[in-house]
PDB file of N, CA and C in Angstrom:
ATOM      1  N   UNK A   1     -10.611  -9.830  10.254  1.00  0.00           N
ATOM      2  CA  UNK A   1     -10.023 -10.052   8.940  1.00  0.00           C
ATOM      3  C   UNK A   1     -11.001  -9.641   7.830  1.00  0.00           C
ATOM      4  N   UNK A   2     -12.603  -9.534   8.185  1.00  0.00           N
ATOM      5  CA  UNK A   2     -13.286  -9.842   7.048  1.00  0.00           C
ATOM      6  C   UNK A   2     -13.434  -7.838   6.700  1.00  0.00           C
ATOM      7  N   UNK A   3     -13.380  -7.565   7.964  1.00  0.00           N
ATOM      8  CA  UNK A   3     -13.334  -5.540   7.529  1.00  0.00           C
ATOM      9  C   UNK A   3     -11.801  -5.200   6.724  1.00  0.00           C
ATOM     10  N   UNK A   4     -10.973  -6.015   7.391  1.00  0.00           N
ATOM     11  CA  UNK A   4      -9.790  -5.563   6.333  1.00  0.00           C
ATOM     12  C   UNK A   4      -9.832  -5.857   4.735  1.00  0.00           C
ATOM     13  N   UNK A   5     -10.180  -7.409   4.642  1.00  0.00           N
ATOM     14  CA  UNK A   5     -10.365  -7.729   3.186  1.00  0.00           C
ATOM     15  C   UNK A   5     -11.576  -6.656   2.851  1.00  0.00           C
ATOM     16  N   UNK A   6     -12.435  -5.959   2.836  1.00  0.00           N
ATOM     17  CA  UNK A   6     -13.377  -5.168   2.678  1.00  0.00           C
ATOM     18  C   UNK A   6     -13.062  -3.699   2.459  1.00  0.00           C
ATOM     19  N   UNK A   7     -11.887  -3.533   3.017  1.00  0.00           N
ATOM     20  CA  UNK A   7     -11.668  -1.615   3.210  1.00  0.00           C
ATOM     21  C   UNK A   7     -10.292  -1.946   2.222  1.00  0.00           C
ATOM     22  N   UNK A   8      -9.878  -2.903   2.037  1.00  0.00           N
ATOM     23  CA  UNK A   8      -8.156  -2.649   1.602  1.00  0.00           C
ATOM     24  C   UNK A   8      -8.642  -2.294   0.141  1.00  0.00           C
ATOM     25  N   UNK A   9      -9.097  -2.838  -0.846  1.00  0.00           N
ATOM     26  CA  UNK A   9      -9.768  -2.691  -1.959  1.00  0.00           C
ATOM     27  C   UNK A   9      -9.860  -1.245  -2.708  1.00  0.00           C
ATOM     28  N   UNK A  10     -10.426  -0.203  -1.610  1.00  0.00           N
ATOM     29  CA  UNK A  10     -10.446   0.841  -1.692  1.00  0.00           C
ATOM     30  C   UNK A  10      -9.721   1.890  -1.722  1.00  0.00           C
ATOM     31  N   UNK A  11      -8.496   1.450  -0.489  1.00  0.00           N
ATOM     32  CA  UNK A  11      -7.409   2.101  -0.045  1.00  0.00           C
ATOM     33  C   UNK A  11      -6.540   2.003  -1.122  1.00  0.00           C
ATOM     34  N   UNK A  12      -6.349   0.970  -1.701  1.00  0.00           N
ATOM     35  CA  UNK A  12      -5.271   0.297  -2.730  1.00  0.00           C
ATOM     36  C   UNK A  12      -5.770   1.182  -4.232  1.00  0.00           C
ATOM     37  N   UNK A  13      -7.086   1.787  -4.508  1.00  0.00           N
ATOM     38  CA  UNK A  13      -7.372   2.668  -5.502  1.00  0.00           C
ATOM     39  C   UNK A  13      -7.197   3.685  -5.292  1.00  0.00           C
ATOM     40  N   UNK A  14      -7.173   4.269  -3.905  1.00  0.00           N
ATOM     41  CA  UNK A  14      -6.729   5.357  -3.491  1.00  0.00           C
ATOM     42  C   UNK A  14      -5.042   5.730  -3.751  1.00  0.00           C
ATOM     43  N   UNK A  15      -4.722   4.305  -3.007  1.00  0.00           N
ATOM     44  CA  UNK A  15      -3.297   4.941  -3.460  1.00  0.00           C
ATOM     45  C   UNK A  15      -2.572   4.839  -5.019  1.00  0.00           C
ATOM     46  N   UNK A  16      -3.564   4.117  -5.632  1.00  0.00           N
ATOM     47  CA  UNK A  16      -3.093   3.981  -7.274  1.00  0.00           C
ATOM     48  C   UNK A  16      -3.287   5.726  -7.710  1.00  0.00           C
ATOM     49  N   UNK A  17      -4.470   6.299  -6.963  1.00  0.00           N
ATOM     50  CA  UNK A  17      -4.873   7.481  -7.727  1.00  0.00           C
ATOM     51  C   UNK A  17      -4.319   8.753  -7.145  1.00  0.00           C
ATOM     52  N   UNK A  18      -3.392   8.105  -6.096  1.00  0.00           N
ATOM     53  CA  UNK A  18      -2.612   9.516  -5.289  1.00  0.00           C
ATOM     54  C   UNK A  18      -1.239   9.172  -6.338  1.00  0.00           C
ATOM     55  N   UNK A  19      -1.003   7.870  -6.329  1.00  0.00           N
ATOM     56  CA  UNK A  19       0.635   8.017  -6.904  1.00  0.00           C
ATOM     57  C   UNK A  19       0.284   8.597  -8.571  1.00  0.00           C
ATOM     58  N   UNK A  20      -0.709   8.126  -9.296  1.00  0.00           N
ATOM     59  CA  UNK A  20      -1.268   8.682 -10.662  1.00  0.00           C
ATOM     60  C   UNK A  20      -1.193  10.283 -10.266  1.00  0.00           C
ATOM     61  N   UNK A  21      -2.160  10.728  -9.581  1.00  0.00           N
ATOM     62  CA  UNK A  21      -1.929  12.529  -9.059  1.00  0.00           C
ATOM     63  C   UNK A  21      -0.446  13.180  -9.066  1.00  0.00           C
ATOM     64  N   UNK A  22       0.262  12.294  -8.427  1.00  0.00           N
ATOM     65  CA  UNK A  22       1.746  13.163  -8.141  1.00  0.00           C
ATOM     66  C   UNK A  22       1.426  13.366  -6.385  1.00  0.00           C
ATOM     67  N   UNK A  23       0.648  13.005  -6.012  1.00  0.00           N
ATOM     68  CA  UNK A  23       0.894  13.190  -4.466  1.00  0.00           C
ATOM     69  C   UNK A  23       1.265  11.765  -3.872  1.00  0.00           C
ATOM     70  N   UNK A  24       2.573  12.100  -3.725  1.00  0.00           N
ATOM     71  CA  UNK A  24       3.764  10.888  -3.407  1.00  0.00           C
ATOM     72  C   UNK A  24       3.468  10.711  -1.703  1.00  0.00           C
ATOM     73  N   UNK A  25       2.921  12.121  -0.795  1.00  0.00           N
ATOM     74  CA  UNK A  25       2.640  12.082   0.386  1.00  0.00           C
ATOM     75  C   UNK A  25       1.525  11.803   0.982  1.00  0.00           C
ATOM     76  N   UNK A  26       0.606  12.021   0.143  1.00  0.00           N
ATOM     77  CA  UNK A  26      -0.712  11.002   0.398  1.00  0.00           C
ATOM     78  C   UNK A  26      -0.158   9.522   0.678  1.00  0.00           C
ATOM     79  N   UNK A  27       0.511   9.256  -0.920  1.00  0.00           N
ATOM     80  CA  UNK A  27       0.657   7.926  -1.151  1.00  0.00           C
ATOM     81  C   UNK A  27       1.278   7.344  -0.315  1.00  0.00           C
ATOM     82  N   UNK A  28       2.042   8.250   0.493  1.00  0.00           N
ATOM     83  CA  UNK A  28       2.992   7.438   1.867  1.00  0.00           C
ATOM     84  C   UNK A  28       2.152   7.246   2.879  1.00  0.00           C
ATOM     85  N   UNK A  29       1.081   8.021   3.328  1.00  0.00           N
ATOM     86  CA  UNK A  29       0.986   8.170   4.322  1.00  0.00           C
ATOM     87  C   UNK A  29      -0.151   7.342   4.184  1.00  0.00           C
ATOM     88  N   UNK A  30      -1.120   6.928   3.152  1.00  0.00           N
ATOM     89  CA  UNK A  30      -1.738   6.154   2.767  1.00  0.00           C
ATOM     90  C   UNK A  30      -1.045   4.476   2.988  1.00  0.00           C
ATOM     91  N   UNK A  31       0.365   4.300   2.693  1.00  0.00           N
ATOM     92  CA  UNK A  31       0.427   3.410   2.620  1.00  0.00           C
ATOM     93  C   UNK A  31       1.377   2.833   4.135  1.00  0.00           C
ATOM     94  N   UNK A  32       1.713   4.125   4.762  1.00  0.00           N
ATOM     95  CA  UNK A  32       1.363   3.777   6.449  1.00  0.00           C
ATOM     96  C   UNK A  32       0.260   2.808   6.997  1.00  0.00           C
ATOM     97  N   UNK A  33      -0.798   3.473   6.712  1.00  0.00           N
ATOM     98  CA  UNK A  33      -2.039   3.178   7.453  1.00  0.00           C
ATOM     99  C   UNK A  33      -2.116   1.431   6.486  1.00  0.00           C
ATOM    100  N   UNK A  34      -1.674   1.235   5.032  1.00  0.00           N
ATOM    101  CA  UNK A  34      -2.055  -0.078   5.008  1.00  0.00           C
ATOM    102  C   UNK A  34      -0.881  -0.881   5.424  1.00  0.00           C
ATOM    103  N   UNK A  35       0.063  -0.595   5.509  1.00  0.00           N
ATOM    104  CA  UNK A  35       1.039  -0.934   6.735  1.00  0.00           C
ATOM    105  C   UNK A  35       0.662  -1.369   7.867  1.00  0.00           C
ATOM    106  N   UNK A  36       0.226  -0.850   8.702  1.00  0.00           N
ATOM    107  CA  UNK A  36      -0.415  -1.251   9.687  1.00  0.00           C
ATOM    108  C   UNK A  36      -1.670  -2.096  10.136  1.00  0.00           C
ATOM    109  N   UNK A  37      -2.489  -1.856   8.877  1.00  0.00           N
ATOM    110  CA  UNK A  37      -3.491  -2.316   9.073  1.00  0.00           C
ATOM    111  C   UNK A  37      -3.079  -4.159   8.706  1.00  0.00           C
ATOM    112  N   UNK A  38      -1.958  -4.412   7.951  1.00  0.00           N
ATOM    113  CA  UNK A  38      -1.993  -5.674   7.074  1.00  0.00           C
ATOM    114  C   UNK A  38      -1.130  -6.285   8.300  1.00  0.00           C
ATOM    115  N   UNK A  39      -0.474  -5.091   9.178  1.00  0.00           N
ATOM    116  CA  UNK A  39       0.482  -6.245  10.518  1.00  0.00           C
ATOM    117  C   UNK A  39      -0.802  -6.586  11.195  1.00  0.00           C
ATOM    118  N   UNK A  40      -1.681  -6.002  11.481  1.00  0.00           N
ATOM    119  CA  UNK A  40      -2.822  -6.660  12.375  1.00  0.00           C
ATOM    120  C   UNK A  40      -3.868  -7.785  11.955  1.00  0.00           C
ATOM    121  N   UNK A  41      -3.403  -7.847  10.680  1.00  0.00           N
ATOM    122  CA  UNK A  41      -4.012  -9.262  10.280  1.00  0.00           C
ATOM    123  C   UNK A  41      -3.127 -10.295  10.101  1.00  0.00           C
ATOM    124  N   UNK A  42      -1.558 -10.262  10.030  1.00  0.00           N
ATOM    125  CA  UNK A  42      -0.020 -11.368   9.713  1.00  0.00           C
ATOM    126  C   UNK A  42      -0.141 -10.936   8.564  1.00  0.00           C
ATOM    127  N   UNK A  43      -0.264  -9.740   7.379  1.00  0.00           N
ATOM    128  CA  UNK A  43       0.122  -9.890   6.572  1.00  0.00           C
ATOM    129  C   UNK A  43       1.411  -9.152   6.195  1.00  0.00           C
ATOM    130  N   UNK A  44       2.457 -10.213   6.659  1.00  0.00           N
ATOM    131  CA  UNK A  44       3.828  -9.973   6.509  1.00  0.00           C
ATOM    132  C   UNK A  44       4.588  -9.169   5.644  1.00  0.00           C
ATOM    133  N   UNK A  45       4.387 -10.038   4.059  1.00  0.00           N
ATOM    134  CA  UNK A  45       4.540  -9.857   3.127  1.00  0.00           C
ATOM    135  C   UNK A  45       3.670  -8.163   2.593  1.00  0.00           C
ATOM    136  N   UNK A  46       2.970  -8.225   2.301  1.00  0.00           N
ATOM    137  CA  UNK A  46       1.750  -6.769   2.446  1.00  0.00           C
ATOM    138  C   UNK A  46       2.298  -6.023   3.174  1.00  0.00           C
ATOM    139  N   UNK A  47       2.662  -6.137   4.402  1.00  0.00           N
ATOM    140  CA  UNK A  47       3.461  -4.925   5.362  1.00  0.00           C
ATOM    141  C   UNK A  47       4.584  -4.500   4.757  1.00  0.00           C
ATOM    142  N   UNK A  48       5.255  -5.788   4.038  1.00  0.00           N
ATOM    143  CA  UNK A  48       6.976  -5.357   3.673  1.00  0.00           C
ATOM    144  C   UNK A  48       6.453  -4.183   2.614  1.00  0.00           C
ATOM    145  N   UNK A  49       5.697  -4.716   1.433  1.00  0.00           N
ATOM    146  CA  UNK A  49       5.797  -3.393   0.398  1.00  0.00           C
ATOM    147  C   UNK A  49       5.278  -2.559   0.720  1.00  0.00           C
ATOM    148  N   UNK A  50       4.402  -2.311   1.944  1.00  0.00           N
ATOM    149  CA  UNK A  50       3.508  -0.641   2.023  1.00  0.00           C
ATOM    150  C   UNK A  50       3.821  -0.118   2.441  1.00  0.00           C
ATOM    151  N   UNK A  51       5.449  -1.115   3.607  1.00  0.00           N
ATOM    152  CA  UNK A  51       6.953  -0.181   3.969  1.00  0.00           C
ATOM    153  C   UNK A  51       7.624   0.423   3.296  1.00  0.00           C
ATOM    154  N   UNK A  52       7.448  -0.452   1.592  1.00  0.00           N
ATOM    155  CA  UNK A  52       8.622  -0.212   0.548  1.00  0.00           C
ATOM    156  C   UNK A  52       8.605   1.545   0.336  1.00  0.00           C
ATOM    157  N   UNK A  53       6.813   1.037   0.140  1.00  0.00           N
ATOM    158  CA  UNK A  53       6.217   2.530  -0.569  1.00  0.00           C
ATOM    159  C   UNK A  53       6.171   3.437   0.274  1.00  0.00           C
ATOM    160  N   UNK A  54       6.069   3.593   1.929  1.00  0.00           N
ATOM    161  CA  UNK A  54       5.960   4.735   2.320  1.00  0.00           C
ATOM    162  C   UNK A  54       7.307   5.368   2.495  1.00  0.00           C
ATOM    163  N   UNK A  55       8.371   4.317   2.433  1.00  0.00           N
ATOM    164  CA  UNK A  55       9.943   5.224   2.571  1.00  0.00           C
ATOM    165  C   UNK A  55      10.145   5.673   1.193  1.00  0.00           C
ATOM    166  N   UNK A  56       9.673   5.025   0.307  1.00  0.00           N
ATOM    167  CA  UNK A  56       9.969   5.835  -1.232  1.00  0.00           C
ATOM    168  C   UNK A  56       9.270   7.170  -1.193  1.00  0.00           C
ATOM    169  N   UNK A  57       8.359   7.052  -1.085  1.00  0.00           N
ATOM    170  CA  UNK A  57       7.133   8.580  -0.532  1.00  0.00           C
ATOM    171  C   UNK A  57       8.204   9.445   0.497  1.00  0.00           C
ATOM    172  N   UNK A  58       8.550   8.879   1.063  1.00  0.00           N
ATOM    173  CA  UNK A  58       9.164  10.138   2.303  1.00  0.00           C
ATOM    174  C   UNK A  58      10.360  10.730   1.766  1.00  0.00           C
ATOM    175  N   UNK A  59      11.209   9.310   0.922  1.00  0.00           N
ATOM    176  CA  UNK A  59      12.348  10.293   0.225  1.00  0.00           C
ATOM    177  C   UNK A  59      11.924  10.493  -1.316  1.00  0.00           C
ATOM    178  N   UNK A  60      10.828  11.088  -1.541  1.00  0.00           N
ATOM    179  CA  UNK A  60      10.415  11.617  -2.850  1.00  0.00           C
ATOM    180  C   UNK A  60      10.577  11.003  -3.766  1.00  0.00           C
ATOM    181  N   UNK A  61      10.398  10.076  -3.913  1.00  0.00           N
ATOM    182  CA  UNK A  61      10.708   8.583  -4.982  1.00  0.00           C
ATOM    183  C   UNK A  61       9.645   8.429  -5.916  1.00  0.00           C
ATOM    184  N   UNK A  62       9.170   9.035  -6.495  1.00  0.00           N
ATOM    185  CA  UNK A  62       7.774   8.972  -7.045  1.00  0.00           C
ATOM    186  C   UNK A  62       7.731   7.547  -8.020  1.00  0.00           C
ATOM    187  N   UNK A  63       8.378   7.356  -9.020  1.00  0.00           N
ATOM    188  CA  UNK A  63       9.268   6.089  -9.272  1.00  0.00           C
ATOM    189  C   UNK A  63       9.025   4.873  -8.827  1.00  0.00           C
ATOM    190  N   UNK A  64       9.503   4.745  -7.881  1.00  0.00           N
ATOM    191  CA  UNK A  64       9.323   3.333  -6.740  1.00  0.00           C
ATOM    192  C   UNK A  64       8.405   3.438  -5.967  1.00  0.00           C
ATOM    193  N   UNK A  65       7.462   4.304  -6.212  1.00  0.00           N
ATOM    194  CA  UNK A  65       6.019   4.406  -5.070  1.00  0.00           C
ATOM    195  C   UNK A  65       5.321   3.837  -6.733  1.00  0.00           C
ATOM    196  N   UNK A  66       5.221   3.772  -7.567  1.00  0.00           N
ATOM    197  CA  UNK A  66       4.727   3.237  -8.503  1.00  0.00           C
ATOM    198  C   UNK A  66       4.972   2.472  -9.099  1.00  0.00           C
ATOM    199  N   UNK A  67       6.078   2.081  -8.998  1.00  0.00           N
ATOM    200  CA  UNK A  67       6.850   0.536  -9.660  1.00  0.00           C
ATOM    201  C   UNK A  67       6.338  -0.551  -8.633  1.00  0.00           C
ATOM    202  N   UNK A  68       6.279  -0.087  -7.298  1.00  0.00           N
ATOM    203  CA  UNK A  68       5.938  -1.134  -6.150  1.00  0.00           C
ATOM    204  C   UNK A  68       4.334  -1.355  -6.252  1.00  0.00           C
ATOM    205  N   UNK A  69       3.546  -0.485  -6.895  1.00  0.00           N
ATOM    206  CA  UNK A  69       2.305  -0.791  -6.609  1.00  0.00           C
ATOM    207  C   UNK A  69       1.616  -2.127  -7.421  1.00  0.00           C
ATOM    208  N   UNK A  70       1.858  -2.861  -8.236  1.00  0.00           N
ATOM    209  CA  UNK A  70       1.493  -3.812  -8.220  1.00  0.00           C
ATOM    210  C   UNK A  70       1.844  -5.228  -7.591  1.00  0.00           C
ATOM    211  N   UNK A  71       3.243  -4.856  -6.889  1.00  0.00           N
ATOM    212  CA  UNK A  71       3.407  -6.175  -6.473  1.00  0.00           C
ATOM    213  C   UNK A  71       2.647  -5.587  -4.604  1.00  0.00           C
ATOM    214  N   UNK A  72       1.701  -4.624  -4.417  1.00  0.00           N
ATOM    215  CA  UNK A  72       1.216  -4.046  -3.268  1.00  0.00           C
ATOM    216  C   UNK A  72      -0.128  -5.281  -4.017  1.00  0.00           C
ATOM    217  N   UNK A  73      -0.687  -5.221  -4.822  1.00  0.00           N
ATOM    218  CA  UNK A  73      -1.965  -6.071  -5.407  1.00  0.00           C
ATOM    219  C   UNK A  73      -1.781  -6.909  -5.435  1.00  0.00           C
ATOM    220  N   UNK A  74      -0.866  -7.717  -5.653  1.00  0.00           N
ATOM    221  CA  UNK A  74      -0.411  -9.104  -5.931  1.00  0.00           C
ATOM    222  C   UNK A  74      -0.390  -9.768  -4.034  1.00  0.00           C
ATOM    223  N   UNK A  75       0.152  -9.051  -3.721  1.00  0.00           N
ATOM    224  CA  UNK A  75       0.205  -9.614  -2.111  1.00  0.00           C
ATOM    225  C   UNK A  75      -1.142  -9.101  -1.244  1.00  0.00           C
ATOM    226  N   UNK A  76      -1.847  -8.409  -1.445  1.00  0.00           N
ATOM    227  CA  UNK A  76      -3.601  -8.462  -1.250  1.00  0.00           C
ATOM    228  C   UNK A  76      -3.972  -9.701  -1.365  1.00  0.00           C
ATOM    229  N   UNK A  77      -3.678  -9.987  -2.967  1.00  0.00           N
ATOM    230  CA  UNK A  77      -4.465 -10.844  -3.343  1.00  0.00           C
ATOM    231  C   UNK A  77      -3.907 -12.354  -2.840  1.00  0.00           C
ATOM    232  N   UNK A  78      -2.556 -12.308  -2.660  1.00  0.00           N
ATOM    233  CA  UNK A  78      -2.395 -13.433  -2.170  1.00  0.00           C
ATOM    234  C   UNK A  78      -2.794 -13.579  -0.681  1.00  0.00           C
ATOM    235  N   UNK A  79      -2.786 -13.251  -0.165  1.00  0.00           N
ATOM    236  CA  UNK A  79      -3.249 -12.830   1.232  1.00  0.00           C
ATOM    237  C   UNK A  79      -4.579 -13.111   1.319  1.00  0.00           C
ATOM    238  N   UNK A  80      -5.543 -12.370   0.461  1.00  0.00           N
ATOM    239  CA  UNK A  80      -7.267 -12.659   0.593  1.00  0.00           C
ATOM    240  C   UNK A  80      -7.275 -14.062   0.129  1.00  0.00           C
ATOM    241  N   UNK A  81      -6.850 -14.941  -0.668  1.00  0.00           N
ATOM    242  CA  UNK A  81      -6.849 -16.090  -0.779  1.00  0.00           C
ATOM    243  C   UNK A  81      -6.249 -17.336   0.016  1.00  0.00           C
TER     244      UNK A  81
END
C-alpha cells in the first residue's frame, strides 16, 4: 500500500498533464494502469473513475476525461486517509 500511496501522486499529474496536452490516449491508458493498480489495493471507488476515464479516452471524450479528473483526486485522497 505504502508504494502505491507513493507512485499514485505522480501518475495523477501525469494524467492532469496528458488530458491538459490533448492526449486523451495517454490519458486512457494512463488511467488503465491506475485502474489497476487502485484494485490491488480495494480501492473500489478509485477503480470506478479511472474506469470512467479510460472509456471516455477510448471513445474520444476529451470532456469527461477532464471533468472526471478531480473527483480521480478526491478518491486518492480519500483512500490515502
Amino acid at each position: 500500500m505504502e508504494v502505491f500511496l507513493n507512485d499514485i501522486p505522480a501518475q495523477l499529474d501525469r494524467l492532469r498533464e496528458y488530458a491538459a496536452a490533448g492526449r486523451i490516449q495517454d490519458a486512457g491508458a494512463l488511467a488503465h494502469k491506475i485502474k489497476g493498480a487502485a484494485g490491488t489495493v480495494g480501492g473500489q471507488c478509485l477503480m470506478a473513475v479511472a474506469l470512467d476515464i479510460e472509456q471516455a479516452a477510448k471513445a474520444n471524450q476529451p470532456q469527461i476525461v477532464v471533468r472526471r479528473l478531480p473527483d480521480l483526486d478526491a478518491e486518492f485522497a480519500r483512500l490515502k486517509d
